[in-house]
Protein backbone atom coordinates (compact mmCIF):
# COMPACT_ATOMS: atom_id res chain seq x y z
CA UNK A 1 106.87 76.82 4.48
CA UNK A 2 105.10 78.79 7.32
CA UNK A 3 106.82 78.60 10.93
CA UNK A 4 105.44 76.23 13.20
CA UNK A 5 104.06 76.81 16.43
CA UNK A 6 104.47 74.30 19.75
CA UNK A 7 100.71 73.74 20.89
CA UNK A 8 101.23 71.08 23.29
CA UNK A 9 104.07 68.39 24.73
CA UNK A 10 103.41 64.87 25.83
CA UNK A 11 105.07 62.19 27.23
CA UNK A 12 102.23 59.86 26.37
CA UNK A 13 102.56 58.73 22.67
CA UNK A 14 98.25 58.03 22.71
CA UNK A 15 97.88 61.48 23.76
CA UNK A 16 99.75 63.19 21.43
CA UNK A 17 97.91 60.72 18.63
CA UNK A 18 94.73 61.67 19.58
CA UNK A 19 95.85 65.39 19.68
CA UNK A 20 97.22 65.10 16.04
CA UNK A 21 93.97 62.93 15.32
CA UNK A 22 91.43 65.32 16.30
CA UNK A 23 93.29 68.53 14.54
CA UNK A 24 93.63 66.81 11.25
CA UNK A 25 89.81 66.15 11.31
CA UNK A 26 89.45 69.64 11.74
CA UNK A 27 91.72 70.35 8.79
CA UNK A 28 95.08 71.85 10.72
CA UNK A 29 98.01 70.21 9.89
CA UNK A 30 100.18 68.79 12.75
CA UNK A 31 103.86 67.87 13.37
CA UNK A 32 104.81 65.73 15.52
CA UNK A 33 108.25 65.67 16.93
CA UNK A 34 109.16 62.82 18.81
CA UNK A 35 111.92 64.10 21.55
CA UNK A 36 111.66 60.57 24.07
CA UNK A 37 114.70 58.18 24.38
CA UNK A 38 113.39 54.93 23.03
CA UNK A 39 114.75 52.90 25.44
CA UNK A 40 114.72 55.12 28.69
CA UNK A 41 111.19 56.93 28.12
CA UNK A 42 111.92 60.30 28.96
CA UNK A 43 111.82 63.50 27.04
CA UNK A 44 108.54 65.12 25.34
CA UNK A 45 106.28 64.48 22.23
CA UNK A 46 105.87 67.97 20.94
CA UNK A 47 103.02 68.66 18.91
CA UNK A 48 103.27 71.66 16.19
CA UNK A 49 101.21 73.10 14.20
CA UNK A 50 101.19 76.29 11.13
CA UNK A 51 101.69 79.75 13.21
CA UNK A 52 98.47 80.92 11.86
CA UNK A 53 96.23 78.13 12.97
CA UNK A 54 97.43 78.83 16.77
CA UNK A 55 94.38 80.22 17.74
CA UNK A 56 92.02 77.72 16.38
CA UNK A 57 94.78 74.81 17.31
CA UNK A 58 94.57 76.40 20.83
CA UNK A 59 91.10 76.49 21.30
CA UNK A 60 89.93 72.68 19.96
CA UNK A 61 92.64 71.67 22.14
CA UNK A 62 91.43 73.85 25.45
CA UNK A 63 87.86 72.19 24.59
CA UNK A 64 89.12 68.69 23.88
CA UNK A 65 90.91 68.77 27.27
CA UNK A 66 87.64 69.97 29.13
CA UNK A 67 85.54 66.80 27.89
């Protein structure tokens, strides 16, 4: 398996779906890992994705944050 790169962290679980949404329909597969206490709400949603999509990952998610 190819090491995994942290794109992005969240706190706001809709975020981070449409982040994982919107790199899968460009064909980059994502991993979420879900770091908040469920019943305090703190901590991150980090979002992951394959070392040698980085670039690409980076740069739909730069434009995606613009709009």
């Amino acid at each position: 398996m190819a090491p995994w790169y942290l794109l992005f962290a969240t706190k706001n679980p809709t975020e981070a779906s449409i982040i994982k949404g919107m790199l899968e329909e460009n064909q980059i597969r994502v991993m979420l890992l879900n770091k908040q206490d469920s019943s305090m709400l703190y901590g991150d949603i980090e979002i992951y994705v394959p070392v040698h999509f980085k670039e690409i990952a980076r740069g739909l998610l730069d434009k995606g944050l613009l709009n």
